[in-house]
PDBML (XML) file of the C-alpha atoms, coordinates in Angstrom:
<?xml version="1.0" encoding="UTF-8" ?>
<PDBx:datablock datablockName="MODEL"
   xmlns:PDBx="http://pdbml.pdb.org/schema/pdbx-v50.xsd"
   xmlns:xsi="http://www.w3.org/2001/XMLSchema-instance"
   xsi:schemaLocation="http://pdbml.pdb.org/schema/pdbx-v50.xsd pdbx-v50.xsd">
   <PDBx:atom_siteCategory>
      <PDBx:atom_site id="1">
         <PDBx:B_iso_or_equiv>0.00</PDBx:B_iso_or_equiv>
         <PDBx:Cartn_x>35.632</PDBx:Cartn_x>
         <PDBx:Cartn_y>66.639</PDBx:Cartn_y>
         <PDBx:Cartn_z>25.751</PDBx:Cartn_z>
         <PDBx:auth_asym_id>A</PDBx:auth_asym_id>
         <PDBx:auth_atom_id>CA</PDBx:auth_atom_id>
         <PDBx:auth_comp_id>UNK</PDBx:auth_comp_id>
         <PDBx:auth_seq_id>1</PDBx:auth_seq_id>
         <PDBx:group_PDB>ATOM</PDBx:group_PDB>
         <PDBx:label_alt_id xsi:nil="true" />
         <PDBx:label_asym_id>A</PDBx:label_asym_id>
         <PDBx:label_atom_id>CA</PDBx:label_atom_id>
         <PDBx:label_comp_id>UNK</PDBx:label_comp_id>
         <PDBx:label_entity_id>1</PDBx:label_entity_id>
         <PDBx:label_seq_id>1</PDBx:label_seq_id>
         <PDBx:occupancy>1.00</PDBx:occupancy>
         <PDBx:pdbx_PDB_model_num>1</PDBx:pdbx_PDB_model_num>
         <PDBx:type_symbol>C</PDBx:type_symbol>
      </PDBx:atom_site>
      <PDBx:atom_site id="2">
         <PDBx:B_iso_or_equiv>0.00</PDBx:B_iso_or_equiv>
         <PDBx:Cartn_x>39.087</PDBx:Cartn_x>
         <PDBx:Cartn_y>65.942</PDBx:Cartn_y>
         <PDBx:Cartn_z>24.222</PDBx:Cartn_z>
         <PDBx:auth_asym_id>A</PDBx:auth_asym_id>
         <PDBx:auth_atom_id>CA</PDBx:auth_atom_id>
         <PDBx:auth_comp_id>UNK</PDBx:auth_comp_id>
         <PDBx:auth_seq_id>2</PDBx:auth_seq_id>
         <PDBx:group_PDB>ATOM</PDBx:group_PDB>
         <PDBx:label_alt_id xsi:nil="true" />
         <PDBx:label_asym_id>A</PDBx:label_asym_id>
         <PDBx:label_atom_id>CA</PDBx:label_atom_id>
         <PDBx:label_comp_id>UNK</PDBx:label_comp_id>
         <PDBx:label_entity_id>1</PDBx:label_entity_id>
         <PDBx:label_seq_id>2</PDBx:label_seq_id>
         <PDBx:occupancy>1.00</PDBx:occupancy>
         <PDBx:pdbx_PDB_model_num>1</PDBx:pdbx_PDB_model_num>
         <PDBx:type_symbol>C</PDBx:type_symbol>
      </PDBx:atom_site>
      <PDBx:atom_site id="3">
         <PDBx:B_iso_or_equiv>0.00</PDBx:B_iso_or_equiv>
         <PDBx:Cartn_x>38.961</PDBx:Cartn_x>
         <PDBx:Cartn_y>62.664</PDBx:Cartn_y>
         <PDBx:Cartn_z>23.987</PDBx:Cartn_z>
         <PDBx:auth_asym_id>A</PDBx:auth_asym_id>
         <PDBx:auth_atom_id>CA</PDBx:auth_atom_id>
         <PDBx:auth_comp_id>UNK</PDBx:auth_comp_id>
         <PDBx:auth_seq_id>3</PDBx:auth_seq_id>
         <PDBx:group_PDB>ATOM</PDBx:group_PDB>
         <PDBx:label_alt_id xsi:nil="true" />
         <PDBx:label_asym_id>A</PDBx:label_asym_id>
         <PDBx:label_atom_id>CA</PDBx:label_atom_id>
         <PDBx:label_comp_id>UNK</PDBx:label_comp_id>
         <PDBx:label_entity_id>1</PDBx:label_entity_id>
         <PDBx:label_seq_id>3</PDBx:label_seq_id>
         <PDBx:occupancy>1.00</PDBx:occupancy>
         <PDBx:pdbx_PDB_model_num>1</PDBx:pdbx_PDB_model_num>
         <PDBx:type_symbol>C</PDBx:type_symbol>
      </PDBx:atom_site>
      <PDBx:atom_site id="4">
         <PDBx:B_iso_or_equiv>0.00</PDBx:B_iso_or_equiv>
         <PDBx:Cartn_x>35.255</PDBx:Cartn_x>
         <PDBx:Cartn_y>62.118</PDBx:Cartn_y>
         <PDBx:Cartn_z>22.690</PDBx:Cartn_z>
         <PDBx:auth_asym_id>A</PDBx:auth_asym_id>
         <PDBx:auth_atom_id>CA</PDBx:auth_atom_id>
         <PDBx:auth_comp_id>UNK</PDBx:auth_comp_id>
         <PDBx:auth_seq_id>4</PDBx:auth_seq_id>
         <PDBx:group_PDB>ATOM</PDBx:group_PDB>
         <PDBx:label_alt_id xsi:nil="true" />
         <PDBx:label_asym_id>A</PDBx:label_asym_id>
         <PDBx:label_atom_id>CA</PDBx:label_atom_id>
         <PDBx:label_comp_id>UNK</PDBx:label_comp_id>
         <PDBx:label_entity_id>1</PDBx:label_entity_id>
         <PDBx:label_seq_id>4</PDBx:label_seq_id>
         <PDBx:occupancy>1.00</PDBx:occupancy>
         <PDBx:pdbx_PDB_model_num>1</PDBx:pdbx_PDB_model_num>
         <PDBx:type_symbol>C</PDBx:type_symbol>
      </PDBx:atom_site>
      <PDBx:atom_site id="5">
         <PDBx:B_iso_or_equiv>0.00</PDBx:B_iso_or_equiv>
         <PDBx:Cartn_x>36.456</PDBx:Cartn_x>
         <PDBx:Cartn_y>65.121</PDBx:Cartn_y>
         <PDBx:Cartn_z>19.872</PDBx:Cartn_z>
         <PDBx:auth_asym_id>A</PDBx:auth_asym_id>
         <PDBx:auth_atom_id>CA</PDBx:auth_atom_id>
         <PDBx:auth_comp_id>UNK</PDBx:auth_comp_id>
         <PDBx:auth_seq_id>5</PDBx:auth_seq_id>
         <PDBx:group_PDB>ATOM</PDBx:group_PDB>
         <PDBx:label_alt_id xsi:nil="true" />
         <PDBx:label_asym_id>A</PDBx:label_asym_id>
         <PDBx:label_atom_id>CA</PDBx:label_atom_id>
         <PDBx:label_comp_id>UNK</PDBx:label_comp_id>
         <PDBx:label_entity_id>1</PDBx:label_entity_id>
         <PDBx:label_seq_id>5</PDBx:label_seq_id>
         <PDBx:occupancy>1.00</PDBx:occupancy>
         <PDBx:pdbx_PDB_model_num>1</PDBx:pdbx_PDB_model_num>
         <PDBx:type_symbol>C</PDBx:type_symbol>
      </PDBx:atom_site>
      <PDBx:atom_site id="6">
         <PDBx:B_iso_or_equiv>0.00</PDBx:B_iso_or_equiv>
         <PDBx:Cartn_x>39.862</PDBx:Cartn_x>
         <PDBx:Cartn_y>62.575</PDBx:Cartn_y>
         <PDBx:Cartn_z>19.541</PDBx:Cartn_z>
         <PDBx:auth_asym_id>A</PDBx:auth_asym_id>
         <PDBx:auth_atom_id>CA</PDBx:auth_atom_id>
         <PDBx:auth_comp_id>UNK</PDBx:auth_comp_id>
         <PDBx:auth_seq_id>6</PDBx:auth_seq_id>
         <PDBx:group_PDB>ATOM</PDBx:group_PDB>
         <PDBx:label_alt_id xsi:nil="true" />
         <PDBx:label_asym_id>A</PDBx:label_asym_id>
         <PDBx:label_atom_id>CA</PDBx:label_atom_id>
         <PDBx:label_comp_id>UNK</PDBx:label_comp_id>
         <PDBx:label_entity_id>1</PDBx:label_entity_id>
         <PDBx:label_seq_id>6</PDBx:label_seq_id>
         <PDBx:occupancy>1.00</PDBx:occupancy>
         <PDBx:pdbx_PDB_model_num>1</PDBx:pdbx_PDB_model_num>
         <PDBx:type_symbol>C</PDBx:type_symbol>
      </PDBx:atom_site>
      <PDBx:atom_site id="7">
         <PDBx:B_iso_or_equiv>0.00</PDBx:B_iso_or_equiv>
         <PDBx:Cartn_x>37.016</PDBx:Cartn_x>
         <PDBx:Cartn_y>60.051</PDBx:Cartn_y>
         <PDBx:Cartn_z>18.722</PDBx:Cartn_z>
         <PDBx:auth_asym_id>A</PDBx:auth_asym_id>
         <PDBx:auth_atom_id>CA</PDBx:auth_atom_id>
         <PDBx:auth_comp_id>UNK</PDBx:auth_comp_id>
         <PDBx:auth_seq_id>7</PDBx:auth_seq_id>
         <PDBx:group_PDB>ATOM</PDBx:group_PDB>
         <PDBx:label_alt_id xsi:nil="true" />
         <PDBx:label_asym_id>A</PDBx:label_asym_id>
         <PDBx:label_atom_id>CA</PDBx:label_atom_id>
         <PDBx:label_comp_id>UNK</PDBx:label_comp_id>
         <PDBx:label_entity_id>1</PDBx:label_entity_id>
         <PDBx:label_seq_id>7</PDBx:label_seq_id>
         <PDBx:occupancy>1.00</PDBx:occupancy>
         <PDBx:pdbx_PDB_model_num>1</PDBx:pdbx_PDB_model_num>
         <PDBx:type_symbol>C</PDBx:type_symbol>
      </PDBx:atom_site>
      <PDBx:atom_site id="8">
         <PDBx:B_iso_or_equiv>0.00</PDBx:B_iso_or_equiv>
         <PDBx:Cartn_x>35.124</PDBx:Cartn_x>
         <PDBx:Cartn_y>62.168</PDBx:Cartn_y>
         <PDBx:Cartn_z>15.891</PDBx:Cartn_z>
         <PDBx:auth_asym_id>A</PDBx:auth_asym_id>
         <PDBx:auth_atom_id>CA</PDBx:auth_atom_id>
         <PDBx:auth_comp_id>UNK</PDBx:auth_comp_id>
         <PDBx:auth_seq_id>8</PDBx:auth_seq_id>
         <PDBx:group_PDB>ATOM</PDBx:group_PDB>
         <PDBx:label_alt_id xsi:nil="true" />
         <PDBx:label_asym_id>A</PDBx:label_asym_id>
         <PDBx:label_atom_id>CA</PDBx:label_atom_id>
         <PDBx:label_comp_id>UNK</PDBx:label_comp_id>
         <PDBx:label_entity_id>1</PDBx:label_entity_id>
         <PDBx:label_seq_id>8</PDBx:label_seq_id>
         <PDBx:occupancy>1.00</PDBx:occupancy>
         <PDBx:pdbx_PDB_model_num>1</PDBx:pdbx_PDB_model_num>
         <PDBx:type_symbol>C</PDBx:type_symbol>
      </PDBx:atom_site>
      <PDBx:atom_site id="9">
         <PDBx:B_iso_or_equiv>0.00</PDBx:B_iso_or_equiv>
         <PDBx:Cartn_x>32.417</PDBx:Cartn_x>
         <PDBx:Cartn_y>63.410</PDBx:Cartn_y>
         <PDBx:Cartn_z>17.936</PDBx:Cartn_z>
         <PDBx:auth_asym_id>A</PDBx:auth_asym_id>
         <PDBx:auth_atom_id>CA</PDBx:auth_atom_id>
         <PDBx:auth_comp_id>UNK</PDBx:auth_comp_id>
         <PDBx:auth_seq_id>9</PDBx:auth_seq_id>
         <PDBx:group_PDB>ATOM</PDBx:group_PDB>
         <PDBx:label_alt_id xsi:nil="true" />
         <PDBx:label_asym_id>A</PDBx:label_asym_id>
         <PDBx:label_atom_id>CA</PDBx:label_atom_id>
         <PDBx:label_comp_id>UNK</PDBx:label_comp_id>
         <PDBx:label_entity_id>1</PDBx:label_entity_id>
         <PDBx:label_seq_id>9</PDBx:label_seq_id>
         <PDBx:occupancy>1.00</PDBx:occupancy>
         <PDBx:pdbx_PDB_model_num>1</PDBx:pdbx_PDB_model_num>
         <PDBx:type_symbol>C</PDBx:type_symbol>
      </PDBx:atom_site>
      <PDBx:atom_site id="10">
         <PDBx:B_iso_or_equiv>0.00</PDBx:B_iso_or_equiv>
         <PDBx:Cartn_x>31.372</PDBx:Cartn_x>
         <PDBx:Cartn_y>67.277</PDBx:Cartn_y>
         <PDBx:Cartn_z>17.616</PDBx:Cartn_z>
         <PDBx:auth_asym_id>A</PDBx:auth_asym_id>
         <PDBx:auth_atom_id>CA</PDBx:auth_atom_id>
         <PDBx:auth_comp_id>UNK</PDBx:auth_comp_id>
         <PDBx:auth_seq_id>10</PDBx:auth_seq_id>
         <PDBx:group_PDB>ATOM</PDBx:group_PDB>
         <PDBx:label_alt_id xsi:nil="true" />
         <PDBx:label_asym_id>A</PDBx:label_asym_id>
         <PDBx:label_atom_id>CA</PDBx:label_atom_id>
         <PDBx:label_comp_id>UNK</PDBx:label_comp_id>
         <PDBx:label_entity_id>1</PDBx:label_entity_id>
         <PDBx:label_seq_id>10</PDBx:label_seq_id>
         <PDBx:occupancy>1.00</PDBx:occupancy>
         <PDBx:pdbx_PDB_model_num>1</PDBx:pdbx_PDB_model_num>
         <PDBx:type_symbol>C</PDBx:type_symbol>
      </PDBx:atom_site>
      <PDBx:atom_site id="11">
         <PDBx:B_iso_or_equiv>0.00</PDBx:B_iso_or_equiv>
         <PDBx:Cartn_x>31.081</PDBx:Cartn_x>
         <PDBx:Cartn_y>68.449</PDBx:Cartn_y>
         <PDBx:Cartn_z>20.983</PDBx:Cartn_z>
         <PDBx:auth_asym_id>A</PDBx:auth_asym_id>
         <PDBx:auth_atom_id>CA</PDBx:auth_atom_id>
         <PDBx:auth_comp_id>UNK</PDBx:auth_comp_id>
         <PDBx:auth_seq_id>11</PDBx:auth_seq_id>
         <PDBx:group_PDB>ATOM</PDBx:group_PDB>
         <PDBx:label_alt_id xsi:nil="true" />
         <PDBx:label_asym_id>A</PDBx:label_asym_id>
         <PDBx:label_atom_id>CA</PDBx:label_atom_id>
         <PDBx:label_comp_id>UNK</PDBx:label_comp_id>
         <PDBx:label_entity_id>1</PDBx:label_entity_id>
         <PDBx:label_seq_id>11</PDBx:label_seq_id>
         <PDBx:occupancy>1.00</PDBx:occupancy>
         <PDBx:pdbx_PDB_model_num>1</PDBx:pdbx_PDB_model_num>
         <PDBx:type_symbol>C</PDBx:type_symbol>
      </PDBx:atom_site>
      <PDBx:atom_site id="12">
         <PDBx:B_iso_or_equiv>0.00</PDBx:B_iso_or_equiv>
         <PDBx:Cartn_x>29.676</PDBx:Cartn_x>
         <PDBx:Cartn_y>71.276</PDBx:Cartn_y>
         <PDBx:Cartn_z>22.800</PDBx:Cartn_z>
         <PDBx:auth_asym_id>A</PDBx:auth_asym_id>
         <PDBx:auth_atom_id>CA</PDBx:auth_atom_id>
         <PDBx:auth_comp_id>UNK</PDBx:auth_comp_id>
         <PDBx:auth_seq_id>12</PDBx:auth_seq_id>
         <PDBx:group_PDB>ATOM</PDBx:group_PDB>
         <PDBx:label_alt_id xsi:nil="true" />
         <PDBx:label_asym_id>A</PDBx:label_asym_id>
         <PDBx:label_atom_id>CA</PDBx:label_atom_id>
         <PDBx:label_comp_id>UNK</PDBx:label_comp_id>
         <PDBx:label_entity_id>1</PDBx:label_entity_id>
         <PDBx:label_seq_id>12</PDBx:label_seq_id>
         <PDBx:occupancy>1.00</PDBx:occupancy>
         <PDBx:pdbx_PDB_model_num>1</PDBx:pdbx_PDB_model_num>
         <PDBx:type_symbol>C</PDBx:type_symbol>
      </PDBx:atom_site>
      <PDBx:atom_site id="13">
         <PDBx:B_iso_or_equiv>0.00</PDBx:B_iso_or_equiv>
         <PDBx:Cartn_x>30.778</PDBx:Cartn_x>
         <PDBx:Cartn_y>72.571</PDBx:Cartn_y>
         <PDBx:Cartn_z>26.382</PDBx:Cartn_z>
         <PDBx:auth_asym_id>A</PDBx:auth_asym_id>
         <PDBx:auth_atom_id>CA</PDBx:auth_atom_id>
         <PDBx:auth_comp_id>UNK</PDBx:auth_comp_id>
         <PDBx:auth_seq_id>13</PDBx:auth_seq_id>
         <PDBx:group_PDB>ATOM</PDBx:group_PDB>
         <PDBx:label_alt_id xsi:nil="true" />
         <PDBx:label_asym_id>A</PDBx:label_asym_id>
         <PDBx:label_atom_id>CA</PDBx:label_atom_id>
         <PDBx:label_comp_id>UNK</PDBx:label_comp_id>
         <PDBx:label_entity_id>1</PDBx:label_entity_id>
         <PDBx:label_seq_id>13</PDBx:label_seq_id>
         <PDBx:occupancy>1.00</PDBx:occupancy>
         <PDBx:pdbx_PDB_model_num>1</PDBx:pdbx_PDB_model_num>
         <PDBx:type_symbol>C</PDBx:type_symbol>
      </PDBx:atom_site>
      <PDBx:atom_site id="14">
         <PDBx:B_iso_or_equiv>0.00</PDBx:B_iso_or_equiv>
         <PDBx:Cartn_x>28.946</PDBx:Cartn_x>
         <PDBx:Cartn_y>74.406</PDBx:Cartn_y>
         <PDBx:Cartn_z>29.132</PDBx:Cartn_z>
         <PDBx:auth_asym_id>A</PDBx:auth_asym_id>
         <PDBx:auth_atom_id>CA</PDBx:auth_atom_id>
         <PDBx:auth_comp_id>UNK</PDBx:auth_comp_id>
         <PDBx:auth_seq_id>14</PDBx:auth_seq_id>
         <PDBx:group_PDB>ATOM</PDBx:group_PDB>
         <PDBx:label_alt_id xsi:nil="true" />
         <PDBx:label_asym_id>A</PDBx:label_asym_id>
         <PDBx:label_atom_id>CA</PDBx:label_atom_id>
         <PDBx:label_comp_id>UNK</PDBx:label_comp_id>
         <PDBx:label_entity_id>1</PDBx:label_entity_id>
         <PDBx:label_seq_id>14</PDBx:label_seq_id>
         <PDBx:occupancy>1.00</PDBx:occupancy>
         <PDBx:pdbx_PDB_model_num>1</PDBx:pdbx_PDB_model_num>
         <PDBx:type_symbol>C</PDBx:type_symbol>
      </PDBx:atom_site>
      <PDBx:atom_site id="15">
         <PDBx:B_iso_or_equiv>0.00</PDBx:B_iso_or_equiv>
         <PDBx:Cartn_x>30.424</PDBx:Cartn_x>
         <PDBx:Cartn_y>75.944</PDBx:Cartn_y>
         <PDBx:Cartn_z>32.342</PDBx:Cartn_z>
         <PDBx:auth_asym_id>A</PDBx:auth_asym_id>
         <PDBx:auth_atom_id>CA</PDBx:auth_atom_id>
         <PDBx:auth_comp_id>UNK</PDBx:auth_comp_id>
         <PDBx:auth_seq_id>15</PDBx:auth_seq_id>
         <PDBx:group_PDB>ATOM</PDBx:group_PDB>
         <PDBx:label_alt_id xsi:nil="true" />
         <PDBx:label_asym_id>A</PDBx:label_asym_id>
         <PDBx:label_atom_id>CA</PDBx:label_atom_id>
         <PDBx:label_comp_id>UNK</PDBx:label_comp_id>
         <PDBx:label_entity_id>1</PDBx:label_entity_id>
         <PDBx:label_seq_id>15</PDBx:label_seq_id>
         <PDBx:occupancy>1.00</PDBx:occupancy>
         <PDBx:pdbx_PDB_model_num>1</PDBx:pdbx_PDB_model_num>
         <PDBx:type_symbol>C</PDBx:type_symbol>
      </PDBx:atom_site>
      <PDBx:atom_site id="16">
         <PDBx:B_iso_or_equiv>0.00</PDBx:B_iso_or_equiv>
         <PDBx:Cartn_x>29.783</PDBx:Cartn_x>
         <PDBx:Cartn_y>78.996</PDBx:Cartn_y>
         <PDBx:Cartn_z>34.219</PDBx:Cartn_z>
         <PDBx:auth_asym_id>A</PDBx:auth_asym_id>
         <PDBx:auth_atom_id>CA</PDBx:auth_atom_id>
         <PDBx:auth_comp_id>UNK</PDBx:auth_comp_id>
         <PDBx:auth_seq_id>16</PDBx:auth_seq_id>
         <PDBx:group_PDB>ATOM</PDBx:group_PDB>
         <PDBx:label_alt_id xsi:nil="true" />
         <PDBx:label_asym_id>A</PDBx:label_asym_id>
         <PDBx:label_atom_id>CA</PDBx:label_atom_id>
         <PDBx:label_comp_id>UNK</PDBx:label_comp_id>
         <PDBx:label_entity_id>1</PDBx:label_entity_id>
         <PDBx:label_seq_id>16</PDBx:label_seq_id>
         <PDBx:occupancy>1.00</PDBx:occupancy>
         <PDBx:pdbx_PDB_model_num>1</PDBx:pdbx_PDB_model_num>
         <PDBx:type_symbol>C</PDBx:type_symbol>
      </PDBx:atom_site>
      <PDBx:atom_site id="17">
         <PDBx:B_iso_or_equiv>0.00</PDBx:B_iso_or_equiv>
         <PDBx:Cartn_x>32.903</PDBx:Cartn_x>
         <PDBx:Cartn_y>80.576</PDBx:Cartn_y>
         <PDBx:Cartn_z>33.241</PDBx:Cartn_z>
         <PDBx:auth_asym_id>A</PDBx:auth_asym_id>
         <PDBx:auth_atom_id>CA</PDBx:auth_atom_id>
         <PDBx:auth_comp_id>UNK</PDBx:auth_comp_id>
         <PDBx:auth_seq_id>17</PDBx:auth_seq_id>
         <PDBx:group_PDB>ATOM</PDBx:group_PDB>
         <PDBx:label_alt_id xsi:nil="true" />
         <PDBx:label_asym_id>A</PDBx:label_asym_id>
         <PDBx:label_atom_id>CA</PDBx:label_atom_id>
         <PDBx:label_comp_id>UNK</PDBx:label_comp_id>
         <PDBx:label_entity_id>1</PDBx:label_entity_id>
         <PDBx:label_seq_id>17</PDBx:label_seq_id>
         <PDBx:occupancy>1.00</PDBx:occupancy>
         <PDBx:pdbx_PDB_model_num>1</PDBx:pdbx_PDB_model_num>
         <PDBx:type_symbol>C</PDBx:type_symbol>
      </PDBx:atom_site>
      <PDBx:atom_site id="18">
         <PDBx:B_iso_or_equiv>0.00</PDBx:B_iso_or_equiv>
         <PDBx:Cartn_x>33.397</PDBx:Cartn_x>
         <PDBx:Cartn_y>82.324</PDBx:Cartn_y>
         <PDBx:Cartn_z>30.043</PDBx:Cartn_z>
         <PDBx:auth_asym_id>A</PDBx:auth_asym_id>
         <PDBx:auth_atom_id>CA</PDBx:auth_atom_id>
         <PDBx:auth_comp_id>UNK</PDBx:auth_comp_id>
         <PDBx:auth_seq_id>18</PDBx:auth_seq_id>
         <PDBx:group_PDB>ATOM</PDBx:group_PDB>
         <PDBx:label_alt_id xsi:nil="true" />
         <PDBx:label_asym_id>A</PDBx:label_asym_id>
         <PDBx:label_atom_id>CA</PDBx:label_atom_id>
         <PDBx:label_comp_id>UNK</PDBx:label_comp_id>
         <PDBx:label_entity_id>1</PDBx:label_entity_id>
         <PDBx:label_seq_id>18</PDBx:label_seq_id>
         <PDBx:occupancy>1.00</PDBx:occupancy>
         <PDBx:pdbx_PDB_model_num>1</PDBx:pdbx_PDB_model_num>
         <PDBx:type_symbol>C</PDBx:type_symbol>
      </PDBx:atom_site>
      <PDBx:atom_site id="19">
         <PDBx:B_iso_or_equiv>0.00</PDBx:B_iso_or_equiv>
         <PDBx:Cartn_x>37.018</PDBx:Cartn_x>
         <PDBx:Cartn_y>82.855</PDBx:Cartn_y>
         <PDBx:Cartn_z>30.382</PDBx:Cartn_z>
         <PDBx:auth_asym_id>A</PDBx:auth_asym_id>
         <PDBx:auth_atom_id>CA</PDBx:auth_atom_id>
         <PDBx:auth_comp_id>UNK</PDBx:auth_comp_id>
         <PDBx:auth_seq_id>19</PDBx:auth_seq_id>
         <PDBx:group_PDB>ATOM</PDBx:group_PDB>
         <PDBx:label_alt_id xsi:nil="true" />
         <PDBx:label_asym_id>A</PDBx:label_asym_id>
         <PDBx:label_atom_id>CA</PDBx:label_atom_id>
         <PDBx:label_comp_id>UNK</PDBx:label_comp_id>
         <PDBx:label_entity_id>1</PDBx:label_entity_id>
         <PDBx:label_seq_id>19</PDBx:label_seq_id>
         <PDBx:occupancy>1.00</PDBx:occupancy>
         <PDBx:pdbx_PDB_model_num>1</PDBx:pdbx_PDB_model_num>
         <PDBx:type_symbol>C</PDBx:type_symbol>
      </PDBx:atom_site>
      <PDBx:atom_site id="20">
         <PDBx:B_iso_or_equiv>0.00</PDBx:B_iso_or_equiv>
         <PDBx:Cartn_x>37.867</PDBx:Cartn_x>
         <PDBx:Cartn_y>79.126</PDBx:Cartn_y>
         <PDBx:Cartn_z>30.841</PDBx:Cartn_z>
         <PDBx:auth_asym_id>A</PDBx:auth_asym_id>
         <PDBx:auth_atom_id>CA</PDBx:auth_atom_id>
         <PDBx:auth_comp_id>UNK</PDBx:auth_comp_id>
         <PDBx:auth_seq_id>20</PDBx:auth_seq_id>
         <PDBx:group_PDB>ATOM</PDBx:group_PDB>
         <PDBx:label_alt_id xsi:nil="true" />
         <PDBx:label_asym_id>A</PDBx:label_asym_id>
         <PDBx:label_atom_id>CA</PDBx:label_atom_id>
         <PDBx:label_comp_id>UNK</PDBx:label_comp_id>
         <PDBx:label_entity_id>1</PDBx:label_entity_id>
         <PDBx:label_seq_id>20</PDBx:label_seq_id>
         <PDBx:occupancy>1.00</PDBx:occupancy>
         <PDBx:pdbx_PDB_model_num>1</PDBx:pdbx_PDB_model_num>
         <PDBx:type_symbol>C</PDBx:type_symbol>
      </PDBx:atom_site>
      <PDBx:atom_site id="21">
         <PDBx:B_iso_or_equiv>0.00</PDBx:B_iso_or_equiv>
         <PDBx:Cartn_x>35.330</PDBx:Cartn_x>
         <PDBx:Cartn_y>77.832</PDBx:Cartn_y>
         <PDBx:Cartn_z>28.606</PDBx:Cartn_z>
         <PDBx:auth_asym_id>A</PDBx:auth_asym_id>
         <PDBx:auth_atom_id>CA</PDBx:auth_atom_id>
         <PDBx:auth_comp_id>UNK</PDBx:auth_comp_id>
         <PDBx:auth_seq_id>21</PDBx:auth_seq_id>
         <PDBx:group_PDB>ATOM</PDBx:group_PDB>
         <PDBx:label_alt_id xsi:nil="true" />
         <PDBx:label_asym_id>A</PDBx:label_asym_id>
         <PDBx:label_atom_id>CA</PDBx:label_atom_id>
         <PDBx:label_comp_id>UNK</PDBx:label_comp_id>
         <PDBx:label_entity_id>1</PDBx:label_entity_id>
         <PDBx:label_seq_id>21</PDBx:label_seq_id>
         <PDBx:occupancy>1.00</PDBx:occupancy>
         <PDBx:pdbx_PDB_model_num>1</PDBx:pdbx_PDB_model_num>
         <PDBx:type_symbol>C</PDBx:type_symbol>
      </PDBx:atom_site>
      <PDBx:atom_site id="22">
         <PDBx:B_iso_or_equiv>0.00</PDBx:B_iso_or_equiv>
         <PDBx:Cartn_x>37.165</PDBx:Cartn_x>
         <PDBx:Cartn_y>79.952</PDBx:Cartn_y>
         <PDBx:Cartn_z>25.445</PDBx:Cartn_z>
         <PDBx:auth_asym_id>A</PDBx:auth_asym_id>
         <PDBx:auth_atom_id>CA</PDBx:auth_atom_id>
         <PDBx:auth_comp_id>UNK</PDBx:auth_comp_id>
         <PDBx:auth_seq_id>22</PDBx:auth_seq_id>
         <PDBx:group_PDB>ATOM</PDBx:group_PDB>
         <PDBx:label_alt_id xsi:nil="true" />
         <PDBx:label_asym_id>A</PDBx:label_asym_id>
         <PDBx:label_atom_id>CA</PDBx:label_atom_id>
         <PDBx:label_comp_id>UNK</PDBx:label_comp_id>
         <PDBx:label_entity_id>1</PDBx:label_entity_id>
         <PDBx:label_seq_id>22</PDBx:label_seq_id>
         <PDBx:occupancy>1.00</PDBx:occupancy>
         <PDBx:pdbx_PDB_model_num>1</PDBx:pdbx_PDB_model_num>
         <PDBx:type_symbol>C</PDBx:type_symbol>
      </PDBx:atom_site>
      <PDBx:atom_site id="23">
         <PDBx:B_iso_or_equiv>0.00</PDBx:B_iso_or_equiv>
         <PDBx:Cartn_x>40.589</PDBx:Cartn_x>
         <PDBx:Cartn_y>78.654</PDBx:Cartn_y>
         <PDBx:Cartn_z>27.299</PDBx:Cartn_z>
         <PDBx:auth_asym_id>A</PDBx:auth_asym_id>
         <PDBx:auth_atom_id>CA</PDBx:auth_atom_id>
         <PDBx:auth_comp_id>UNK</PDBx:auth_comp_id>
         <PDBx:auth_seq_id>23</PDBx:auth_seq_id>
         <PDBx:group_PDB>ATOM</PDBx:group_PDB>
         <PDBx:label_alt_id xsi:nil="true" />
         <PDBx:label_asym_id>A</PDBx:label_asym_id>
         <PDBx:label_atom_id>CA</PDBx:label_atom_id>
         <PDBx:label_comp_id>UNK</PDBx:label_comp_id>
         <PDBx:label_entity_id>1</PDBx:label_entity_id>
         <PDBx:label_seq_id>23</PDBx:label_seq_id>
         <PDBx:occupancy>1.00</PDBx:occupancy>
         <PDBx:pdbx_PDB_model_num>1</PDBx:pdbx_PDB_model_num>
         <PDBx:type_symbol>C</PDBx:type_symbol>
      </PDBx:atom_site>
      <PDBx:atom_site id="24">
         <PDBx:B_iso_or_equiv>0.00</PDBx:B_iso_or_equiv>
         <PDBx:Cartn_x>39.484</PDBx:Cartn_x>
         <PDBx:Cartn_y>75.198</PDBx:Cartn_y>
         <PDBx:Cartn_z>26.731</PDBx:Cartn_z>
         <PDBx:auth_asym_id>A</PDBx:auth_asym_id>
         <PDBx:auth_atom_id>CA</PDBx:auth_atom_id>
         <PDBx:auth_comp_id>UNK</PDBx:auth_comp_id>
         <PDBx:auth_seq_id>24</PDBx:auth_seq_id>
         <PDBx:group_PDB>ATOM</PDBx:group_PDB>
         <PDBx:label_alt_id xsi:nil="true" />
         <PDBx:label_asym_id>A</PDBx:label_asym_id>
         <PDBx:label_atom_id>CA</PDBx:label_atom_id>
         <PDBx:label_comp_id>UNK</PDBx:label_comp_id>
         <PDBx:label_entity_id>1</PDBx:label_entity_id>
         <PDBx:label_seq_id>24</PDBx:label_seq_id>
         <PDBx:occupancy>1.00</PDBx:occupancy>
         <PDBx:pdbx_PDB_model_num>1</PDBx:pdbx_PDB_model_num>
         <PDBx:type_symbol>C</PDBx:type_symbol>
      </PDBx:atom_site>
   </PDBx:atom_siteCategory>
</PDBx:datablock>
């Protein structure tokens, strides 16, 4: 995720955690 942002891509995560997924 960091580095394809880095790159200039808008990105969009998914996890089962919604404490480390606002973390990250």
């Amino acid at each position: 995720t960091a580095t394809l942002s880095a790159a200039g891509c808008r990105t969009a995560i998914a996890g089962r955690r919604q404490e480390k997924l606002d973390a990250a």
